[in-house]
N, C-alpha and C. Protein backbone atom coordinates (compact mmCIF):
# COMPACT_ATOMS: atom_id res chain seq x y z
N UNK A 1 -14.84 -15.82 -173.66
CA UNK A 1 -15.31 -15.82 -172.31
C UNK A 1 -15.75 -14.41 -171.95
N UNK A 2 -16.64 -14.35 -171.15
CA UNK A 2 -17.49 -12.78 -170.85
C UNK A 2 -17.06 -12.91 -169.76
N UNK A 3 -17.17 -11.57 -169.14
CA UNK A 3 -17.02 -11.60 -167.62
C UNK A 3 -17.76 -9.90 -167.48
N UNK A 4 -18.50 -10.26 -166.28
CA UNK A 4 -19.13 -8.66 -166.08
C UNK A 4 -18.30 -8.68 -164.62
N UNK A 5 -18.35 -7.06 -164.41
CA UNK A 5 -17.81 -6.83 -163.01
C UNK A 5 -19.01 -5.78 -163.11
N UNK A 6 -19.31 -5.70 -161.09
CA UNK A 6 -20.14 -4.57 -161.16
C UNK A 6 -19.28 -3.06 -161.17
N UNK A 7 -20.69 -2.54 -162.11
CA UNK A 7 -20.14 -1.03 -162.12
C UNK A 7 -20.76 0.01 -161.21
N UNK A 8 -20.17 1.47 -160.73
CA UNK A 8 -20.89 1.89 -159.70
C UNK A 8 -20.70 3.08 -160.61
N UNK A 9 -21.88 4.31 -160.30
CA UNK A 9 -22.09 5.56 -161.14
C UNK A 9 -20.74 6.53 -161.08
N UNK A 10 -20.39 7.16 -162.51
CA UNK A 10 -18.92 7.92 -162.25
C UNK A 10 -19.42 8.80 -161.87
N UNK A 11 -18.69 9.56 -160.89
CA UNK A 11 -19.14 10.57 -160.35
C UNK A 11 -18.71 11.71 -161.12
N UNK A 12 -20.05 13.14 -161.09
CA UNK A 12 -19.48 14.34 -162.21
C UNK A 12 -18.60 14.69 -161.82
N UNK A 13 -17.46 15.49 -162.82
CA UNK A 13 -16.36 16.04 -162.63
C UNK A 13 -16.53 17.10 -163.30
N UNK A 14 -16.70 18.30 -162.36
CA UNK A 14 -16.51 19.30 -162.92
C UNK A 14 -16.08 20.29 -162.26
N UNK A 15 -15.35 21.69 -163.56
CA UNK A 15 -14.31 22.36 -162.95
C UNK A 15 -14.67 23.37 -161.88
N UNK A 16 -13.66 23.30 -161.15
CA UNK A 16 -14.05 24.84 -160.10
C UNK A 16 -14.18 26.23 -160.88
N UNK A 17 -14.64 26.90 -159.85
CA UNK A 17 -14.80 28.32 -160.75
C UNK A 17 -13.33 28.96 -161.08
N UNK A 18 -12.65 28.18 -160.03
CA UNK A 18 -11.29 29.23 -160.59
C UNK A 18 -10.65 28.33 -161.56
N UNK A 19 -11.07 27.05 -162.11
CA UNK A 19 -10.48 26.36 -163.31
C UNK A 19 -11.44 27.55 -164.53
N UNK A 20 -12.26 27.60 -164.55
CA UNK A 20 -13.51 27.95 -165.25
C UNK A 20 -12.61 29.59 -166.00
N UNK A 21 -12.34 30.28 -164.70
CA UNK A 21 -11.60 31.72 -164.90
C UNK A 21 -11.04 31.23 -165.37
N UNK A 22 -9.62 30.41 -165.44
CA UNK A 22 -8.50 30.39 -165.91
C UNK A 22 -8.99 30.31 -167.42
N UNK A 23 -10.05 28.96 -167.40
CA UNK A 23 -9.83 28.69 -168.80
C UNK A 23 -10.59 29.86 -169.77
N UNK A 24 -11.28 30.91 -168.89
CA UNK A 24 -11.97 31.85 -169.55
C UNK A 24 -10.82 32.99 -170.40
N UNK A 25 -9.61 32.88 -169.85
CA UNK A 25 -8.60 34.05 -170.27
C UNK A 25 -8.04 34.03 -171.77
N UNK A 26 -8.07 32.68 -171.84
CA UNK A 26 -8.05 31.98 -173.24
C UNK A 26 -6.63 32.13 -173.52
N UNK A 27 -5.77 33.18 -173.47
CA UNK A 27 -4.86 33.26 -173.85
C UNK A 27 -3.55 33.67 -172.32
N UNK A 28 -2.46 32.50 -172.34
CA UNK A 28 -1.80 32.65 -171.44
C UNK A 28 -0.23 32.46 -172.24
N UNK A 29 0.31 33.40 -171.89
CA UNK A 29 1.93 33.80 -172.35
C UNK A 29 3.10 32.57 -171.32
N UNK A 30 3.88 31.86 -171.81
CA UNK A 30 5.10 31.15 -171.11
C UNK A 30 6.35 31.79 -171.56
N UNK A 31 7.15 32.00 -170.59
CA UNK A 31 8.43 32.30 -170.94
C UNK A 31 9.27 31.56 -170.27
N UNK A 32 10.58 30.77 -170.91
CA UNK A 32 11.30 29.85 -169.89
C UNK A 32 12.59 31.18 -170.57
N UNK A 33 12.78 31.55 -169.08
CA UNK A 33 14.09 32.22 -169.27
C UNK A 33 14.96 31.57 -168.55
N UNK A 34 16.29 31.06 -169.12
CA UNK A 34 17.12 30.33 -168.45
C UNK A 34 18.73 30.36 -169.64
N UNK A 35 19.62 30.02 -168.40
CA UNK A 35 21.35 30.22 -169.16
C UNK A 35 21.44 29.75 -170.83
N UNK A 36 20.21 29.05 -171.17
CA UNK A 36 20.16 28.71 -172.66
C UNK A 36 19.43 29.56 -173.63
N UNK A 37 19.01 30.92 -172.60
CA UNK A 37 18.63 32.43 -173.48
C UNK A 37 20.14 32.87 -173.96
N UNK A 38 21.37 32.56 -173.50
CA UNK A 38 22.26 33.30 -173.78
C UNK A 38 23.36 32.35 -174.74
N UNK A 39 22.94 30.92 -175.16
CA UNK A 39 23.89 30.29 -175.28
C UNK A 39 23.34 29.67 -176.73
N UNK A 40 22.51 30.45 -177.16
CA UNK A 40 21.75 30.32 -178.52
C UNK A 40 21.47 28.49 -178.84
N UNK A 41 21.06 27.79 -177.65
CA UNK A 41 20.97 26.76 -177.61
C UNK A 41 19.72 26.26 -177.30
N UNK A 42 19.08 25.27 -177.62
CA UNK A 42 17.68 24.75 -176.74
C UNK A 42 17.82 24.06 -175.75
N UNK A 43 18.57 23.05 -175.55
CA UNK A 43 18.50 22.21 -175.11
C UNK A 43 20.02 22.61 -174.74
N UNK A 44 20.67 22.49 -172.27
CA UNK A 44 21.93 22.91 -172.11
C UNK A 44 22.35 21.41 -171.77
N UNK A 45 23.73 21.76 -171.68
CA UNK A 45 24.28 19.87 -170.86
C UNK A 45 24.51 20.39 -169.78
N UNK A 46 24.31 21.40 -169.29
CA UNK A 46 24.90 21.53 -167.65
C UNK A 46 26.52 22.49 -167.55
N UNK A 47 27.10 22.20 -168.34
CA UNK A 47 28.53 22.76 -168.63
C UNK A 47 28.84 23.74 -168.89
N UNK A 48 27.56 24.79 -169.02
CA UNK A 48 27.11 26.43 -168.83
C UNK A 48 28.55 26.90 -167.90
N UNK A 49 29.04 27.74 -168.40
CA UNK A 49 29.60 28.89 -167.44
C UNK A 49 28.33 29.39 -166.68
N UNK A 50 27.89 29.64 -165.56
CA UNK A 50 27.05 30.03 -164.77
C UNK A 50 27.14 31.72 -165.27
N UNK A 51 28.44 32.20 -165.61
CA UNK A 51 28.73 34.12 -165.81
C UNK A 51 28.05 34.42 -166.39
N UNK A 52 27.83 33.51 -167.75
CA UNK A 52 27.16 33.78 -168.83
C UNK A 52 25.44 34.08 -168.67
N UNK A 53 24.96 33.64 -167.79
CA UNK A 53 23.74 34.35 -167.42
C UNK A 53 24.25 36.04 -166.58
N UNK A 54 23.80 36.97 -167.46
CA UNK A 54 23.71 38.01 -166.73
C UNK A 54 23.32 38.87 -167.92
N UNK A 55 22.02 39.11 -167.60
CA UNK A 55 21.22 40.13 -168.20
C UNK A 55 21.41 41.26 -167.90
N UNK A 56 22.09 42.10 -168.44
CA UNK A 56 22.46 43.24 -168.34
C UNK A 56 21.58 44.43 -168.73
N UNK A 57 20.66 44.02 -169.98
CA UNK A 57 19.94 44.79 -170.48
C UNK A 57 17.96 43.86 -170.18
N UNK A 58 18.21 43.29 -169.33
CA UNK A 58 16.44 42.58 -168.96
C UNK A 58 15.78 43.76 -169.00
N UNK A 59 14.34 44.01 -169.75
CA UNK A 59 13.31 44.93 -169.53
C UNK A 59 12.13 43.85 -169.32
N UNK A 60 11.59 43.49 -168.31
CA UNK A 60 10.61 42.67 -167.81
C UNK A 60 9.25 43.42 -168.23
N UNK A 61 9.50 44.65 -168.14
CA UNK A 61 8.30 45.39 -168.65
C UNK A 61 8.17 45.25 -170.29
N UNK A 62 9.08 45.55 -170.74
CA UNK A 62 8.94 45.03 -172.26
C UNK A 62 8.59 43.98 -172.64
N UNK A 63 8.14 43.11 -171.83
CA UNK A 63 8.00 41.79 -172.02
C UNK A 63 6.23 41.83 -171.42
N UNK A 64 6.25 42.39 -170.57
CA UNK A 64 4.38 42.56 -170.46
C UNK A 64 4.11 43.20 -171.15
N UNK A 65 4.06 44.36 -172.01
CA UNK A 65 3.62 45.80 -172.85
C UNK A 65 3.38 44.48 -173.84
N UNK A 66 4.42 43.79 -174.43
CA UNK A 66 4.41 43.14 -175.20
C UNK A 66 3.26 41.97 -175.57
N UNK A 67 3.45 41.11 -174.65
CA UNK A 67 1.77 40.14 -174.60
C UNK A 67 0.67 40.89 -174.04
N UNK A 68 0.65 42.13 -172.87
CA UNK A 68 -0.76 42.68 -173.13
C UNK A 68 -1.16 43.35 -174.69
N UNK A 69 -0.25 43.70 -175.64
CA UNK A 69 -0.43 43.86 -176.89
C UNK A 69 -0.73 42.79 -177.38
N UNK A 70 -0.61 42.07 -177.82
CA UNK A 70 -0.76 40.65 -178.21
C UNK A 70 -2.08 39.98 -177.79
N UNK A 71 -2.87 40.35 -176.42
CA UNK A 71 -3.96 39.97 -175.79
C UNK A 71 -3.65 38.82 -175.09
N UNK A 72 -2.75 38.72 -174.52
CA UNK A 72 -2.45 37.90 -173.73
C UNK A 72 -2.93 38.25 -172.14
N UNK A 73 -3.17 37.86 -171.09
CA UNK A 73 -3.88 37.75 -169.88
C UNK A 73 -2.94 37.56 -168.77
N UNK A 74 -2.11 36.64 -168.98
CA UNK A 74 -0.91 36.05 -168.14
C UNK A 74 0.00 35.84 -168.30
N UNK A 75 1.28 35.81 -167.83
CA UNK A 75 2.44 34.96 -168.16
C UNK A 75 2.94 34.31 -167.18
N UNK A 76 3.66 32.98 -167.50
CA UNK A 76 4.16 32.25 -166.87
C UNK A 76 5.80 32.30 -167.10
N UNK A 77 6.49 32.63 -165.83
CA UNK A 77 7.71 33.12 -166.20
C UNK A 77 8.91 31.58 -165.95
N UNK A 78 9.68 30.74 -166.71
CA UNK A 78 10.07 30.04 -165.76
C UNK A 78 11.04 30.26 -165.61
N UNK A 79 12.41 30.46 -164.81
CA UNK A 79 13.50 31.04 -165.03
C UNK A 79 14.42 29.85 -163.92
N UNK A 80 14.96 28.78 -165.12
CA UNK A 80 15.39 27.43 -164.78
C UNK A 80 16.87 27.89 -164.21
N UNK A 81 17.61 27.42 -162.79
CA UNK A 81 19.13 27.71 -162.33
C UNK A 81 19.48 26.22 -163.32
N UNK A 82 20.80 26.51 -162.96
CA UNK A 82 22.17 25.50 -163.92
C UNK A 82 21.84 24.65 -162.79
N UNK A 83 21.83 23.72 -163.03
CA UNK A 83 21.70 22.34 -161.97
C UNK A 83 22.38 21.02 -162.50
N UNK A 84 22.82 19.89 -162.00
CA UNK A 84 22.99 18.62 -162.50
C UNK A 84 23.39 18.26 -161.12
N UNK A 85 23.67 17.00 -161.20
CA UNK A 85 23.29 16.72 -159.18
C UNK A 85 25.19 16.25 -159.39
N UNK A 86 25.92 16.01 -160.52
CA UNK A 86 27.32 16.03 -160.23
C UNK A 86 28.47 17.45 -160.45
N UNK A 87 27.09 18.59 -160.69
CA UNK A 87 27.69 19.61 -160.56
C UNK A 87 26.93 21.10 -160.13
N UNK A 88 26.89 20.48 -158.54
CA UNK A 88 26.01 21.46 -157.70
C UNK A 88 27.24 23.00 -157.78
N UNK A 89 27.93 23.08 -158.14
CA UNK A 89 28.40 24.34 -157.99
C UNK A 89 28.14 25.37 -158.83
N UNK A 90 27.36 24.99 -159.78
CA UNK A 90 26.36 25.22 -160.80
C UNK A 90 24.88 25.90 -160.48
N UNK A 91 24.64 27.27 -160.31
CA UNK A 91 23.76 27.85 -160.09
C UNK A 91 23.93 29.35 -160.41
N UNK A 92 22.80 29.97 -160.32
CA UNK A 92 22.79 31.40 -160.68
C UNK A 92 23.20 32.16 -159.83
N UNK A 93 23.55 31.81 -158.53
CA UNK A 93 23.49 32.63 -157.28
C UNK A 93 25.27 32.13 -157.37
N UNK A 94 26.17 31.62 -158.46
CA UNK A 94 27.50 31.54 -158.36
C UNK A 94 28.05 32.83 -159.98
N UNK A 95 26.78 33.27 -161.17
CA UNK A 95 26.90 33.84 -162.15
C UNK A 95 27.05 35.53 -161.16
N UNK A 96 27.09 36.23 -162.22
CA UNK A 96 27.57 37.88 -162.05
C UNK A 96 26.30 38.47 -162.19
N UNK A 97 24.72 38.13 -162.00
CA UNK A 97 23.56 38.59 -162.01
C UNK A 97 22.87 38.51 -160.62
């Protein structure tokens, strides 16, 4: 059995200039800094000592010198708190940083 439906013209899609920049940089740096930088883990269950985040020695600048060497353009920093919704007492603003 055939069946036509009418079709109507797709309309162009195209990027803005500031998609255009972005994608012109070519190269963009991510960093997820979070309590599983310190717990030599990838993946946390939540059960983090919150203390255990405290960067004592962070050089943020060492970390740009670094991808503008590299030719990197940007970074995206993400810096995830301890969360789980049955253990809100769990956050960075309860660690020693």
């Amino acid at each position: 059995m055939l069946f036509s439906c009418k079709t109507e013209p797709v309309p162009q899609v195209l990027p803005s200039p500031e998609q255009l920049a972005y994608q012109q940089m070519e190269m963009v740096g991510f960093i997820h800094f979070t309590v599983n930088s310190f717990t030599d883990k990838e993946w946390g269950y939540g059960d983090e000592d919150p203390a255990i985040f405290n960067p004592t020695e962070l050089d943020a600048e060492q970390w740009v010198l670094a991808a503008k060497a590299g030719g990197l353009k940007q970074l995206i920093l993400t810096a995830q708190r301890l969360y789980r919704a049955q253990c809100k007492e769990q956050s960075f603003s309860r660690g020693a940083w």
